[in-house]
Protein backbone atom coordinates (compact mmCIF):
# COMPACT_ATOMS: atom_id res chain seq x y z
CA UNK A 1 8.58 6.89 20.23
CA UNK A 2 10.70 7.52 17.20
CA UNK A 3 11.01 5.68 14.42
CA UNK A 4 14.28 4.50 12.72
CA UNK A 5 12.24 4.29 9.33
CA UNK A 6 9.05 4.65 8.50
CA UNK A 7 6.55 4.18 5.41
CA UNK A 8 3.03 4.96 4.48
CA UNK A 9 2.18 1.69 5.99
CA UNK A 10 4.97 0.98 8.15
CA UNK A 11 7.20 2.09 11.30
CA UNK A 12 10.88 -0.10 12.24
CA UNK A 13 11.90 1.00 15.65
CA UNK A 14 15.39 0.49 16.92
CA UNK A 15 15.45 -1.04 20.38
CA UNK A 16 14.50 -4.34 22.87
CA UNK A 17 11.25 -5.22 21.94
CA UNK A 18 10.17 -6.19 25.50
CA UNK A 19 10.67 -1.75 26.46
CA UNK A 20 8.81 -1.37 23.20
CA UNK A 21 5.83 -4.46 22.67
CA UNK A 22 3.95 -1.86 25.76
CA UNK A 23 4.05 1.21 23.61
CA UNK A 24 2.58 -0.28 20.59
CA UNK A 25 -1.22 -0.27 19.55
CA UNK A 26 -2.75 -3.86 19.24
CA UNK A 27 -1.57 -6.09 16.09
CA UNK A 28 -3.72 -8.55 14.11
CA UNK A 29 -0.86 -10.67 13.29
CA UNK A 30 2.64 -11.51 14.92
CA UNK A 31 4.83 -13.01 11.85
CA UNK A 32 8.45 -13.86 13.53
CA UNK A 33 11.45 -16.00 13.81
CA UNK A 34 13.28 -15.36 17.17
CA UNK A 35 17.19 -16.54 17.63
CA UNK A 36 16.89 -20.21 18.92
CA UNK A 37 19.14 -22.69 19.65
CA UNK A 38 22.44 -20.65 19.81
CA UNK A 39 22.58 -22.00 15.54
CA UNK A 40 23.57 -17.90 14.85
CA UNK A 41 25.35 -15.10 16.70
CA UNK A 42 23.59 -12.23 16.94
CA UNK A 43 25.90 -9.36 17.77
CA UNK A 44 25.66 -10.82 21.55
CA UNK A 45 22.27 -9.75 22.14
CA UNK A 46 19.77 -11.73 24.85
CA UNK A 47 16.68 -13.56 23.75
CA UNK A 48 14.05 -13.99 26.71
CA UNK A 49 11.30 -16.03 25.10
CA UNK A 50 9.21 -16.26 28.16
CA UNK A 51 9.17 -12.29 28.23
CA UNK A 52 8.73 -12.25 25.20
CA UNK A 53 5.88 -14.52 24.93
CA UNK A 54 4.09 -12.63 27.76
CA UNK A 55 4.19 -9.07 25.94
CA UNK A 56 2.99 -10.59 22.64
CA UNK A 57 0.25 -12.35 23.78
CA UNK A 58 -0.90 -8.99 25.83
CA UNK A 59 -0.03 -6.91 22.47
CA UNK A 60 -2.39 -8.88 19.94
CA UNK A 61 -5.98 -8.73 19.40
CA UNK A 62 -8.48 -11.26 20.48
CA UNK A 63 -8.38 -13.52 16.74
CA UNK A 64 -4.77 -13.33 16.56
CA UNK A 65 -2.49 -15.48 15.20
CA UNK A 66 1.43 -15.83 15.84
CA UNK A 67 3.34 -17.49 13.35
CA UNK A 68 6.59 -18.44 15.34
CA UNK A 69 9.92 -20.10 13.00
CA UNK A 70 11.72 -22.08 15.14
CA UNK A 71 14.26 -25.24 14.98
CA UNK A 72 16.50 -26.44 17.09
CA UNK A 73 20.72 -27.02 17.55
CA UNK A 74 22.35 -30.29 18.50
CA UNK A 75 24.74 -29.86 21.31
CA UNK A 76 26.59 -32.70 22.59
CA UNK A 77 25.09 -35.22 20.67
CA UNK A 78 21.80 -34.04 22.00
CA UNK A 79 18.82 -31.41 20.25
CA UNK A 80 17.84 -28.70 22.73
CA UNK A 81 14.47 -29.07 22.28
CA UNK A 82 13.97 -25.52 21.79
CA UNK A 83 11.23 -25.45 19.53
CA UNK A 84 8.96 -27.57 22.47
CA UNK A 85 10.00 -25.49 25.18
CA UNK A 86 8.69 -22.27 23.29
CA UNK A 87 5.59 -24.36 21.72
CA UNK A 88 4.83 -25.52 25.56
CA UNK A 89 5.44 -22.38 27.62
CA UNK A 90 3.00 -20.23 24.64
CA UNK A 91 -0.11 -22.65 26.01
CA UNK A 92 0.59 -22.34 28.97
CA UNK A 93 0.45 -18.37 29.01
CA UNK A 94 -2.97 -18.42 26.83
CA UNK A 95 -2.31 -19.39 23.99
CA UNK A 96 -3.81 -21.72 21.50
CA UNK A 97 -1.44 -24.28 19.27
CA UNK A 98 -3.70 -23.76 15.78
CA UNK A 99 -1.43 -25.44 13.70
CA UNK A 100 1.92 -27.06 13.95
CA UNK A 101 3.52 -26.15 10.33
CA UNK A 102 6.92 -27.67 9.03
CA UNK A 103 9.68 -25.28 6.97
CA UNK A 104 10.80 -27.43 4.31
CA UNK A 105 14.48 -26.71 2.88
CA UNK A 106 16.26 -27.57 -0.06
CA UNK A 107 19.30 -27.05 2.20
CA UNK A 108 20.32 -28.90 5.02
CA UNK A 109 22.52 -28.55 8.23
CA UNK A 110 25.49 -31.49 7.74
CA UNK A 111 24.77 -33.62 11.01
CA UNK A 112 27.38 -36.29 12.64
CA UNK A 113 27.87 -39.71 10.75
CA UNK A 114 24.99 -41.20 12.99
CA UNK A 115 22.36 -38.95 12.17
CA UNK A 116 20.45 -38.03 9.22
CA UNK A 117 20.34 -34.55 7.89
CA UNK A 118 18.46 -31.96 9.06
CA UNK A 119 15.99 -29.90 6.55
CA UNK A 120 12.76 -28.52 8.24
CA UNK A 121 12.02 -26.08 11.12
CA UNK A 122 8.52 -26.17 12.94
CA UNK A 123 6.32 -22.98 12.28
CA UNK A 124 4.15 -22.84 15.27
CA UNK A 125 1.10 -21.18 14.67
CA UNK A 126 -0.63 -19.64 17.72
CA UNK A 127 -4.04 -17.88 18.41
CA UNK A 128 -5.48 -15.72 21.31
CA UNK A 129 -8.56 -17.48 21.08
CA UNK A 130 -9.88 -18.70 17.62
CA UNK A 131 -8.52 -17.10 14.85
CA UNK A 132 -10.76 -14.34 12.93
CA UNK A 133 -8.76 -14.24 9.79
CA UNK A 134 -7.90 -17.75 8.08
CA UNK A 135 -7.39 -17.30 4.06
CA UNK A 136 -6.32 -20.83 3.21
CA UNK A 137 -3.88 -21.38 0.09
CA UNK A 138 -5.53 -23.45 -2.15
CA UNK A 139 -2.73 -24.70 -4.32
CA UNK A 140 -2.34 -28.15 -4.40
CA UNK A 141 -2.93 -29.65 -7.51
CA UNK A 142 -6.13 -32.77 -7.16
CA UNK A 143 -5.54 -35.33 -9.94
CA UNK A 144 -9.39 -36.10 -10.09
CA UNK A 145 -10.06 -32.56 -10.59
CA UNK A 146 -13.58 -32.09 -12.48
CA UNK A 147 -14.76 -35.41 -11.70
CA UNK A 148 -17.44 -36.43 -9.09
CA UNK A 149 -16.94 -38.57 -6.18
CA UNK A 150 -19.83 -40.32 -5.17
CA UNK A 151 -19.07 -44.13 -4.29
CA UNK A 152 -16.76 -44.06 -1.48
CA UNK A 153 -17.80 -43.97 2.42
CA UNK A 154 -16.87 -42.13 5.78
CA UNK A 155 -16.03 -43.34 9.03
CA UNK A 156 -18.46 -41.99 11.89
CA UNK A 157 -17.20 -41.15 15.70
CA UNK A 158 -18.76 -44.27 16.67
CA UNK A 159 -17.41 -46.08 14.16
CA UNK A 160 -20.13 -46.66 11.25
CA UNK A 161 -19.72 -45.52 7.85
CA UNK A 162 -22.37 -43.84 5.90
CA UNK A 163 -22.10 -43.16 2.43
CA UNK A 164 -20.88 -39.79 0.93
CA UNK A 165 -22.80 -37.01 -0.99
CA UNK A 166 -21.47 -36.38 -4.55
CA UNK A 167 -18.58 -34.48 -4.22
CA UNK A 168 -17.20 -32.72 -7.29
CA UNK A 169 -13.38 -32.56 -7.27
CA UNK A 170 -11.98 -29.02 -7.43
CA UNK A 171 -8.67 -28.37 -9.52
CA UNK A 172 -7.16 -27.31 -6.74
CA UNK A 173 -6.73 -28.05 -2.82
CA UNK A 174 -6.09 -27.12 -0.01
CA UNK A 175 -2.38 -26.81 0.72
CA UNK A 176 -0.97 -29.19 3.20
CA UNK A 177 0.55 -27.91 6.44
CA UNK A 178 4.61 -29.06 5.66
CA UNK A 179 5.54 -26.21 3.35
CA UNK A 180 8.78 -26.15 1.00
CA UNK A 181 10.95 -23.26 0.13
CA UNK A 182 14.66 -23.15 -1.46
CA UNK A 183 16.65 -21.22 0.73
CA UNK A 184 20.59 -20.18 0.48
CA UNK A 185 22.30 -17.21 -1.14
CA UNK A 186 20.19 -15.71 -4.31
CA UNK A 187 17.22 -18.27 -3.83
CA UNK A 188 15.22 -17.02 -0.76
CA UNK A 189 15.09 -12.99 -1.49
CA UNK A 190 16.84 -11.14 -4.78
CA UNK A 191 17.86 -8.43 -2.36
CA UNK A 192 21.98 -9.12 -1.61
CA UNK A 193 22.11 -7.11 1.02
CA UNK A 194 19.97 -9.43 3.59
CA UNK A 195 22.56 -11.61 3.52
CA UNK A 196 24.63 -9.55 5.24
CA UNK A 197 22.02 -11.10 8.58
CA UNK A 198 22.99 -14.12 9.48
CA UNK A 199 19.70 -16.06 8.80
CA UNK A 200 17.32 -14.78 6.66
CA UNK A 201 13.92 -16.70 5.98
CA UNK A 202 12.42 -16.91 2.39
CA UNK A 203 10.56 -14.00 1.12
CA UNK A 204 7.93 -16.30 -0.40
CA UNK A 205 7.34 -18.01 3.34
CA UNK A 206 6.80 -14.71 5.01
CA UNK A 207 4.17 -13.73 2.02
CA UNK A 208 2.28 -17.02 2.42
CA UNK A 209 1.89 -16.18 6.12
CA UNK A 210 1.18 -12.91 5.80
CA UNK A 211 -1.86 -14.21 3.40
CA UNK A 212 -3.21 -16.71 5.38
CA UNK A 213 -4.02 -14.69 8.79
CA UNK A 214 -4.57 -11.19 7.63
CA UNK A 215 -6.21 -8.91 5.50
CA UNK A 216 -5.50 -5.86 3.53
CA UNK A 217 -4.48 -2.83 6.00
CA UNK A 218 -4.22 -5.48 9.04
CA UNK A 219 -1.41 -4.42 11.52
CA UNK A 220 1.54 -7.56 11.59
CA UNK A 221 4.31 -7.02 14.16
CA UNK A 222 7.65 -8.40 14.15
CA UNK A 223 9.22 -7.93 17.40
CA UNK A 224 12.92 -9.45 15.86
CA UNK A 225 12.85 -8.30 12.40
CA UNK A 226 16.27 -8.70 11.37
CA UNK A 227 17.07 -8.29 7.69
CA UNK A 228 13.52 -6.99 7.44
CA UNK A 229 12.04 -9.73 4.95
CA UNK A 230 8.29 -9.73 6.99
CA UNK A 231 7.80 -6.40 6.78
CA UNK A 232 9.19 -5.75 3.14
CA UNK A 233 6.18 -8.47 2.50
CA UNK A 234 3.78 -6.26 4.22
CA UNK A 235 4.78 -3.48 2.17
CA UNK A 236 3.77 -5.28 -1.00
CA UNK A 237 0.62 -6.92 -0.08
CA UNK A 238 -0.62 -3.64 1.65
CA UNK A 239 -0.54 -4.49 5.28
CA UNK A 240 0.49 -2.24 7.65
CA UNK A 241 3.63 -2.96 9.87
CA UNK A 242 5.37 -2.56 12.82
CA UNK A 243 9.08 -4.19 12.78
CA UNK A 244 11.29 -3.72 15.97
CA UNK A 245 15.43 -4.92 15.78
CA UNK A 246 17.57 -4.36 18.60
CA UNK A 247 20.49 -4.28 16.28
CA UNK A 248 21.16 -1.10 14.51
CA UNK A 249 23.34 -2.87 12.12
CA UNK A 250 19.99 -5.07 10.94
CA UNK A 251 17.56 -2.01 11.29
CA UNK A 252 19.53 -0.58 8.23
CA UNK A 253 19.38 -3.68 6.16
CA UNK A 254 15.45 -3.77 6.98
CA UNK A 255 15.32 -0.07 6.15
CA UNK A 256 17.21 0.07 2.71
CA UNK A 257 15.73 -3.20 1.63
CA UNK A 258 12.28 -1.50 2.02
CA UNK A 259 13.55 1.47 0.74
CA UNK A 260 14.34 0.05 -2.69
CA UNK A 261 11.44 -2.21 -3.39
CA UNK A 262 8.93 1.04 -2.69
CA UNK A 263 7.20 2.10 -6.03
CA UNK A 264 9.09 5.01 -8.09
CA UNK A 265 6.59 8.09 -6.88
CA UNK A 266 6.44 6.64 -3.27
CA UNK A 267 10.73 7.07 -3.26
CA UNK A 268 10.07 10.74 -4.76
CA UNK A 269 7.65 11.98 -2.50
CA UNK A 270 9.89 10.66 0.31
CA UNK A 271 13.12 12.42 -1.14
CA UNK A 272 11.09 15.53 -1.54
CA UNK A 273 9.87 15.57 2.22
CA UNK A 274 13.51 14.98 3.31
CA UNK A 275 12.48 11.05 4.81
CA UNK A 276 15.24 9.15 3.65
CA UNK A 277 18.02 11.23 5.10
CA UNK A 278 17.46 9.53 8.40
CA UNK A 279 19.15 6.52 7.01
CA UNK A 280 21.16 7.87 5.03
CA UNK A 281 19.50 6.11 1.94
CA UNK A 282 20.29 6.42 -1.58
CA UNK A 283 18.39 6.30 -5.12
């Protein structure tokens, strides 16, 4: 196969993902956020979640975690229940539900008078067996930090307490599982041109992710890239990538957005060999 772009680390190929999932070597890390809900056009293109779902979880590596954005639409005065239906049908394939993460916004979706407003997508994160790679955030500022906790008690299976061993109080946590991000024009990536996709997901989300189940020259596929933002994120925290978009439209946002953030020699030695003409790119 040919790629529409391609990087040191990287490949984007233009085209379904379900002809090109098969081609592809094994991935440590699926980082995604399909179309869901009918919330967005997308140039009139299918989703098939259930095909989907099948290639991905014969793509990835035993350890491997999928990190799947999803929400849901109201239609009719009733949500679709989207989110479950994908969440459900991923167990039943093979799939483990690690984690079921929330997607804070600082923007909302304006519902009908009789319903409050809408702010949060799930982030499902599945495994093909138990994860291999877990890199916990620890952000979360403790208020006791530096003191020692020695007088309080836990509760046993059966139902006794026991006391606890000293426990010194670390400045930080771990992060909690509902994580916030500002979203919106200008506040969820720098780079105008991803706008021009009709729903982009915050840079910092993607990084976060990216962190958390993989490691320095891992391989993290995203079979719907879109405006590109999960594999631009790979590109800075040195993971290799694989990013598929069946729209050529979005495989050039993806492409010049990479493009741009690459260091100053990287965008020479690709000008010298003649790279970026494919695209059409310029410095």
């Amino acid at each position: 196969m040919t790629p529409y772009f391609e990087t040191k680390l990287g490949k984007l190929y233009h085209g379904d993902c379900l002809e090109i999932m098969p081609e592809l070597e094994p991935v440590d890390l699926v980082l995604t956020s399909p179309p869901y809900g009918n919330l967005r056009e997308y140039g009139g293109y299918k989703f098939d979640f259930k095909k989907t779902g099948k290639h991905i979880f014969n793509n990835i590596k035993q350890g491997s975690v999928v990190v799947w954005v999803v929400g849901d639409a109201t239609i009719n005065g009733s949500e679709t229940g989207t989110s479950f239906k994908h969440a459900l049908y991923f167990k039943e394939i093979g799939f483990n539900l690690h984690d079921t993460m929330i997607f804070e916004k600082d923007s909302f979706q304006k519902p009908n008078n009789n319903r409050y407003w809408s702010c949060f997508e799930y982030m499902f994160v599945f495994s093909k067996g138990k994860p291999s790679t877990t890199n916990m955030i620890h952000d979360r500022l403790n208020s006791n930090n530096g003191k020692t906790v020695s007088s309080k008690t836990v509760r046993n299976s059966d139902g006794t307490t026991s006391k606890r061993n000293p426990v010194k109080i670390l400045k930080f946590g771990k992060r909690k599982n509902i994580w916030s991000y500002s979203t919106g024009y200008g506040k969820g990536t720098t780079d105008r041109i991803a706008y021009n996709h009709p729903a982009t997901f915050p840079e910092q989300l993607a990084n976060d992710h990216i962190i958390s189940w993989s490691n320095e020259n891992d391989i993290v596929l995203d079979p719907m890239c879109g405006s590109g933002t999960t594999l631009k994120q790979c590109e800075q925290l040195n993971r290799k990538w694989i990013g598929i978009e069946i729209s050529e439209k979005y495989c050039e946002i993806a492409a010049k957005r990479i493009e741009e953030n690459l260091t100053v020699p990287e965008r020479i030695e690709r000008s010298e060999k003649g790279i970026t003409k494919k695209t059409g790119l310029l410095f």
